[in-house]
C-alpha atoms as a PDB file:
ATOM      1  CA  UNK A   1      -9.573 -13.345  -4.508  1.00  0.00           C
ATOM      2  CA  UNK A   2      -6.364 -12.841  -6.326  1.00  0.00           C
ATOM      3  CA  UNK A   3      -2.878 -11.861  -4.301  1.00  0.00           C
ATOM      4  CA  UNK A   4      -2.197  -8.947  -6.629  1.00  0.00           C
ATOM      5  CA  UNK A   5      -4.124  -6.069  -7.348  1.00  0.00           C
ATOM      6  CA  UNK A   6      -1.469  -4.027  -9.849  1.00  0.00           C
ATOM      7  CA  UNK A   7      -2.471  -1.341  -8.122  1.00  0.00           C
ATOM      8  CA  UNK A   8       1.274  -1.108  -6.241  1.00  0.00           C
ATOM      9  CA  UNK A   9       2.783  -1.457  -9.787  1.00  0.00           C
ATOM     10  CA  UNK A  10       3.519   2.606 -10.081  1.00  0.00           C
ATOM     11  CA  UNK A  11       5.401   2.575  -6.794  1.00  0.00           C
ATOM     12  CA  UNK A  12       2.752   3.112  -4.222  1.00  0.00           C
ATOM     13  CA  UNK A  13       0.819   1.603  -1.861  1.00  0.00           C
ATOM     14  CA  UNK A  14      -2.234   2.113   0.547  1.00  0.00           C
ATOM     15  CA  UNK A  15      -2.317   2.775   3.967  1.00  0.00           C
ATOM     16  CA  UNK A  16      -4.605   1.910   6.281  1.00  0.00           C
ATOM     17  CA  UNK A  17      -7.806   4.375   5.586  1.00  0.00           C
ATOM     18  CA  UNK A  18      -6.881   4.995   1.738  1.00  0.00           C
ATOM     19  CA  UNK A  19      -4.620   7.146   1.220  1.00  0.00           C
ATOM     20  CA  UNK A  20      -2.186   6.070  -1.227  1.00  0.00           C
ATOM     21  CA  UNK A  21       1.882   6.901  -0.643  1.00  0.00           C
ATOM     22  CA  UNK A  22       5.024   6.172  -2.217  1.00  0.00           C
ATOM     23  CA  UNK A  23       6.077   2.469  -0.986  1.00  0.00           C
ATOM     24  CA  UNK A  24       9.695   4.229   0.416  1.00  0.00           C
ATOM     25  CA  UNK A  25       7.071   6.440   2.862  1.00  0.00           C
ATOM     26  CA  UNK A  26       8.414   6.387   6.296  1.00  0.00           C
ATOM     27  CA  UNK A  27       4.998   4.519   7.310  1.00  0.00           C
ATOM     28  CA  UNK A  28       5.791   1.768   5.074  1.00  0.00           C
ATOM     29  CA  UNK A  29       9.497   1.177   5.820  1.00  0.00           C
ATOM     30  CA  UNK A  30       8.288   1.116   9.303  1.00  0.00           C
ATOM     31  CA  UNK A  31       5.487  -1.518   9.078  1.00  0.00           C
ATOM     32  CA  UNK A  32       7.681  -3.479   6.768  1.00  0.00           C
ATOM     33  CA  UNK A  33      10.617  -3.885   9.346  1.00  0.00           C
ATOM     34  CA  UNK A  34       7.644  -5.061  11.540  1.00  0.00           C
ATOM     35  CA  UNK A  35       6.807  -7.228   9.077  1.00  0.00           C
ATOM     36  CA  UNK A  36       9.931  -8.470   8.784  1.00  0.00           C
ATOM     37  CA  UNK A  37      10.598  -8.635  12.279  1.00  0.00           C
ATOM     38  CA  UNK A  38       7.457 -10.973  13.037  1.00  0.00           C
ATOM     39  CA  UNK A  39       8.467 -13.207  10.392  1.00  0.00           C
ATOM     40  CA  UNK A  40      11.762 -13.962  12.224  1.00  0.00           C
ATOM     41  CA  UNK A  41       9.923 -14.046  15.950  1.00  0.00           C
ATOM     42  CA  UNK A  42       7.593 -17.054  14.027  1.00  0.00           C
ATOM     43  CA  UNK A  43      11.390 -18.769  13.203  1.00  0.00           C
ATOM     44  CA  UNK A  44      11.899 -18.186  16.540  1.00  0.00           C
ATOM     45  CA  UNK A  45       8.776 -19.730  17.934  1.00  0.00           C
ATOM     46  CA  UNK A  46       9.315 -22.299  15.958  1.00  0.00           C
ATOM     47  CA  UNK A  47      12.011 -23.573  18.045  1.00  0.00           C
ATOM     48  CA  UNK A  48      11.544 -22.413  21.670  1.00  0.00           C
ATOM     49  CA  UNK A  49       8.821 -23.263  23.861  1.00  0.00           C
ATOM     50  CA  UNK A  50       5.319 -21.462  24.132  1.00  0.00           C
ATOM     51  CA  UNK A  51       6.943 -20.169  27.799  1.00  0.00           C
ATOM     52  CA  UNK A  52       8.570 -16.877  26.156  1.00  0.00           C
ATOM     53  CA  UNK A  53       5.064 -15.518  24.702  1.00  0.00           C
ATOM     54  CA  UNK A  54       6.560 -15.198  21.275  1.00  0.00           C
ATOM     55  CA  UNK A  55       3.009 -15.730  19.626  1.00  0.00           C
ATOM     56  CA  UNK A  56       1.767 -13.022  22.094  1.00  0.00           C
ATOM     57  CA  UNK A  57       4.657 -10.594  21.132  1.00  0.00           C
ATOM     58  CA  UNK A  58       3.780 -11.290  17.544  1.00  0.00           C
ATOM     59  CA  UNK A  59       0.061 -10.682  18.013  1.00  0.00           C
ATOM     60  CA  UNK A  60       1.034  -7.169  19.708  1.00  0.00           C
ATOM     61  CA  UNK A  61       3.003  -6.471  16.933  1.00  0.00           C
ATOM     62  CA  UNK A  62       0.629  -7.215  14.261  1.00  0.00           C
ATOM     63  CA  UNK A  63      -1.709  -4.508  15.958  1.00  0.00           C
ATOM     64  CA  UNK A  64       1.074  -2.196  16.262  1.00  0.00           C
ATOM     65  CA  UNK A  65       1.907  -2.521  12.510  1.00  0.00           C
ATOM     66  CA  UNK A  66      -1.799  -1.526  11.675  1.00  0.00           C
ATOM     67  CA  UNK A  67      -1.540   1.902  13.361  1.00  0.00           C
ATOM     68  CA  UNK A  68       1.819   2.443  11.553  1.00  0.00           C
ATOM     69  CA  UNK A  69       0.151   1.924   8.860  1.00  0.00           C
ATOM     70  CA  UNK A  70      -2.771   3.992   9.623  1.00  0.00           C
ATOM     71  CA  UNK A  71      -3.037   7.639   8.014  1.00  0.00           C
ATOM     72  CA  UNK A  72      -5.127   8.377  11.475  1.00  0.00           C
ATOM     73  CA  UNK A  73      -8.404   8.552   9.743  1.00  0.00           C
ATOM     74  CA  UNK A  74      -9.327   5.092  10.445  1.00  0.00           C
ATOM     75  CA  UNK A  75     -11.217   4.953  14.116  1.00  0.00           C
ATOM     76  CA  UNK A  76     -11.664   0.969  13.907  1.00  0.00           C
ATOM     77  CA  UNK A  77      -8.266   0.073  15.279  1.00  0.00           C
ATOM     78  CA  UNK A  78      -8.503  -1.594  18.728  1.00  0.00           C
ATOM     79  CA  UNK A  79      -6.069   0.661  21.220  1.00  0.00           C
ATOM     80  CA  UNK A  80      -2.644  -0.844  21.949  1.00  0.00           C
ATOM     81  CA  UNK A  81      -2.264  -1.917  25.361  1.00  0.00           C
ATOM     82  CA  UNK A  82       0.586  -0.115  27.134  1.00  0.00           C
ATOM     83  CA  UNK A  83       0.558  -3.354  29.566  1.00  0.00           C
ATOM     84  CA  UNK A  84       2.315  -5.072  27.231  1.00  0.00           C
ATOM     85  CA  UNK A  85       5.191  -2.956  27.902  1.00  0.00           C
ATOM     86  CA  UNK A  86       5.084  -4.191  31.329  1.00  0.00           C
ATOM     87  CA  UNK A  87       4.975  -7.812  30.495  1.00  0.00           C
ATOM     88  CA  UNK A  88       8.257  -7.191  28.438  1.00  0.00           C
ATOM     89  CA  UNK A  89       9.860  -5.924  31.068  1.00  0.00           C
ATOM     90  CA  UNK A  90       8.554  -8.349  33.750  1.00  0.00           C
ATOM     91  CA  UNK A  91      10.027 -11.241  31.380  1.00  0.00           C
ATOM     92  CA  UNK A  92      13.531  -9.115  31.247  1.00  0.00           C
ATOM     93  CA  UNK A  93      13.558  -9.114  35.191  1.00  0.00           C
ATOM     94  CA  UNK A  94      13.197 -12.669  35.279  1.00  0.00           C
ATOM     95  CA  UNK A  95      15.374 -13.875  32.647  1.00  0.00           C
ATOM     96  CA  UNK A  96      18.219 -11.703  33.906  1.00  0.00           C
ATOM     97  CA  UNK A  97      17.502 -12.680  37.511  1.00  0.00           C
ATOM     98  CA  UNK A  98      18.157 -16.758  36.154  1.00  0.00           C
ATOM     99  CA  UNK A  99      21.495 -15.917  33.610  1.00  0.00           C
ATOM    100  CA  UNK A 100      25.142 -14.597  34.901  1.00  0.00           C
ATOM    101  CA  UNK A 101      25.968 -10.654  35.019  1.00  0.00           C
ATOM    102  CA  UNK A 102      26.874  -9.539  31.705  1.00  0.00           C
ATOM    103  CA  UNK A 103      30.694  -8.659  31.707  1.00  0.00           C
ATOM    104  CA  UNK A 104      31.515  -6.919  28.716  1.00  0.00           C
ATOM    105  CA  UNK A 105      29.736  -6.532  24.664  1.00  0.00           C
ATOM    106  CA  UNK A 106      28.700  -9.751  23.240  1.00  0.00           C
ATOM    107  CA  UNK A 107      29.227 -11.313  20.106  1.00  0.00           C
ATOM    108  CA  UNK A 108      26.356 -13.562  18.777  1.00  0.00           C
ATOM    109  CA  UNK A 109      27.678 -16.695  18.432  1.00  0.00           C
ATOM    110  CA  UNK A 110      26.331 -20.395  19.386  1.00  0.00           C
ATOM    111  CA  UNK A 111      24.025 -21.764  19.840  1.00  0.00           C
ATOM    112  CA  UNK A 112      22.549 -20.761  16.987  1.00  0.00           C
ATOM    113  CA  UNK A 113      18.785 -20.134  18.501  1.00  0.00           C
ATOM    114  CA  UNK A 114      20.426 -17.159  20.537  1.00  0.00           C
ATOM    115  CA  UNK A 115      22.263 -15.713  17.135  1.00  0.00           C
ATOM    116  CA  UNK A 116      18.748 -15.765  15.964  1.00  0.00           C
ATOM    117  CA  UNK A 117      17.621 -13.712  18.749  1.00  0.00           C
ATOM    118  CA  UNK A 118      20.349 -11.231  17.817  1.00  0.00           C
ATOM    119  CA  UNK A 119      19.363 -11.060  13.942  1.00  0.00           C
ATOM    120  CA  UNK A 120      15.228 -10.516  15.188  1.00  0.00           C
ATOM    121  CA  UNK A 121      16.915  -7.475  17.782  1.00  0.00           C
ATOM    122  CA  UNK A 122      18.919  -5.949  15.404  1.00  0.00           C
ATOM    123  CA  UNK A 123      15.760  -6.090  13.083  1.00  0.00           C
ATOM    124  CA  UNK A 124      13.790  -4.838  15.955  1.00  0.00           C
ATOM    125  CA  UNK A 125      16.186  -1.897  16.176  1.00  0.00           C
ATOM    126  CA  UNK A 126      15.635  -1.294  12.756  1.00  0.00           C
ATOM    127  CA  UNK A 127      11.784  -1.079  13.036  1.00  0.00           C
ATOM    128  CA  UNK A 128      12.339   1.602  15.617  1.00  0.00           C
ATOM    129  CA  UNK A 129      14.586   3.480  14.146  1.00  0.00           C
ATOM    130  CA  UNK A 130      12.489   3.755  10.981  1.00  0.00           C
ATOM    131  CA  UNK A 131       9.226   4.610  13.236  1.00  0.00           C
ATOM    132  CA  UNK A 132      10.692   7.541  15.037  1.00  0.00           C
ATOM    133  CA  UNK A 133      11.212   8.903  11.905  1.00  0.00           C
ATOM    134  CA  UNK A 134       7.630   8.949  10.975  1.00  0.00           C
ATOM    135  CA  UNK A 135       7.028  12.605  11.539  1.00  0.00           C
ATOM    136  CA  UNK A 136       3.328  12.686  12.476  1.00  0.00           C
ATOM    137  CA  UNK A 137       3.121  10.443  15.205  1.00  0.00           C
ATOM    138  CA  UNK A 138      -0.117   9.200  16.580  1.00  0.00           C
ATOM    139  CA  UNK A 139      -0.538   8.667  20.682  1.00  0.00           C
ATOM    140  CA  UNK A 140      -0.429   4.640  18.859  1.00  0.00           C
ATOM    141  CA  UNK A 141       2.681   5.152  17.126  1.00  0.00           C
ATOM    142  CA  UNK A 142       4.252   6.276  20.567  1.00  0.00           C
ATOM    143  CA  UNK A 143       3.158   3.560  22.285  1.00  0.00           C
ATOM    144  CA  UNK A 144       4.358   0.719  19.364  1.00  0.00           C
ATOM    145  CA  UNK A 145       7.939   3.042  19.593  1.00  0.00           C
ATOM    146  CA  UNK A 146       8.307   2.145  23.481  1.00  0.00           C
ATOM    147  CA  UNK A 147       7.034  -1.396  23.463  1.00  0.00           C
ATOM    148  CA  UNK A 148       9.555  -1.958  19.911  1.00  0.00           C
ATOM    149  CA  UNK A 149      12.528  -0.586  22.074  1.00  0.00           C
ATOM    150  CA  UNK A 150      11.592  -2.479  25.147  1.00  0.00           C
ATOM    151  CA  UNK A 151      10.989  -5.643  22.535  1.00  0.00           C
ATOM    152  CA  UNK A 152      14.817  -5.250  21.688  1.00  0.00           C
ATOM    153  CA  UNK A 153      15.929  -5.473  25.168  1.00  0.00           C
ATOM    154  CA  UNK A 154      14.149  -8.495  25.800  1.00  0.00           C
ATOM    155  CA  UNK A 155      15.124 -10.013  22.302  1.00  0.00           C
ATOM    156  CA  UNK A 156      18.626  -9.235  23.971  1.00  0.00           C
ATOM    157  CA  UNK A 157      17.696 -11.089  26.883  1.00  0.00           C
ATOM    158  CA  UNK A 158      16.766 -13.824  25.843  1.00  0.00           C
ATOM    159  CA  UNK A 159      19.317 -14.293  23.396  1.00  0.00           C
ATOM    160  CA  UNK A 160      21.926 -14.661  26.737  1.00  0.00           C
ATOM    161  CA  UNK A 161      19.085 -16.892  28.558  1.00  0.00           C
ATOM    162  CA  UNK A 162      18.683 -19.861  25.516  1.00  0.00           C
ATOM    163  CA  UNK A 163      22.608 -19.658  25.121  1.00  0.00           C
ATOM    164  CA  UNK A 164      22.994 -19.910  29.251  1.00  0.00           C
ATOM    165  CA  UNK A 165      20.577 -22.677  29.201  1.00  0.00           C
ATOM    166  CA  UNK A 166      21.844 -24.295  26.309  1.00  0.00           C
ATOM    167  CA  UNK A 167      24.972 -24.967  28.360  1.00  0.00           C
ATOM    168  CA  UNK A 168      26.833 -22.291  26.648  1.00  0.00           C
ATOM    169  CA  UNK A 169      28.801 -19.228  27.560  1.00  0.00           C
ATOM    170  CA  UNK A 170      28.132 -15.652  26.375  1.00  0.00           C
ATOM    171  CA  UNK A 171      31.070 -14.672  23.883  1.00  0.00           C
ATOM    172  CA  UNK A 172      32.296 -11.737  25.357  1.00  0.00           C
ATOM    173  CA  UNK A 173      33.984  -9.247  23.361  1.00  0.00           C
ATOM    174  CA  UNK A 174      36.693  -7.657  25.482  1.00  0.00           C
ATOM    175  CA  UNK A 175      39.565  -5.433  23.430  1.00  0.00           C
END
C-alpha cells in the first residue's frame, strides 16, 4: 500500500467516518496538535524511565485523537476512559508531594529533559485550545478536553520533578 493517496492534494482531508473537510477544520488542527504532541511525549519516553506511564499517556491520546477526528457517525470507537483522568492526577499528587513548593513562575531552563517537558505542555495547551474550539462537541471530545488540560498540569509537573531530581533548581522568575 502506498503512503499517499492524492486525495488530500485539493486541501482536504477525511475524517474518521468519511466525510471529507478542509485540512484547516477545527477537527484537524485539533488531532494534529495531538499528533504533534505524542510525537514529543515518544522524545520524551525516550529518555525517562517506563515509571511516568508516558507510553500509557500516549496510547490514551491516540484514542482521544480518533474521536477528534470522528464526524460522530462512526460507532466503532472504543469509549475513553475518564479514569485516566484520575491516574493523571494521582501522578501530580505524588510528584508534587516528592519536589519543593513552587515559589514564583518558572522559566524552562536545564536540564534539558525538563525544557522538553515544557515544549510537550505548551503543545499540550495548544491541542486544547484548538479542541474547545471544535463547536460540535461529542460526550468523547469532552472527556479528551479534561484529560488534555489535566495532561498539561502533569507535563508541568514533571518538568519540576526530572529537574529536582536531576540535582537542579527550578529557575524562578521573580520581577
Amino acid at each position: 500500500m502506498k503512503i499517499y493517496t492524492k486525495k488530500g492534494d485539493n486541501g482536504t482531508t477525511s475524517l474518521v467516518g468519511g466525510k471529507r473537510v478542509n485540512k484547516a477544520h477545527r477537527r484537524v488542527m485539533a488531532y494534529g496538535d495531538m499528533d504533534e504532541l505524542i510525537s514529543w511525549l515518544g522524545l520524551l519516553r525516550s529518555e525517562v524511565s517506563d515509571d511516568f506511564q508516558l507510553r500509557r499517556i500516549q496510547i490514551f491520546l491516540m484514542q482521544a485523537s480518533a474521536h477528534l477526528a470522528s464526524d460522530h457517525q462512526v460507532a466503532k470507537l472504543k469509549p475513553l476512559d475518564e479514569a485516566e483522568i484520575s491516574f493523571l492526577e494521582s501522578e501530580i499528587d505524588r510528584m508534587t508531594d516528592a519536589i519543593p513548593v513552587q515559589k514564583a513562575f518558572i522559566l524552562p531552563a536545564s536540564p534539558a529533559l525538563s525544557s522538553k517537558c515544557h515544549i510537550a505542555r505548551t503543545v499540550c495547551r495548544r491541542a486544547e485550545r484548538m479542541a474547545v474550539q471544535i463547536e460540535d462537541k461529542s460526550e468523547q471530545d469532552l472527556v479528551a478536553i479534561k484529560y488534555i488540560n489535566r495532561l498539561s498540569d502533569y507535563l508541568f509537573t514533571l518538568a519540576r520533578y526530572l529537574c529536582y531530581h536531576s540535582g537542579q533548581e527550578d529557575d524562578y522568575w521573580i520581577t
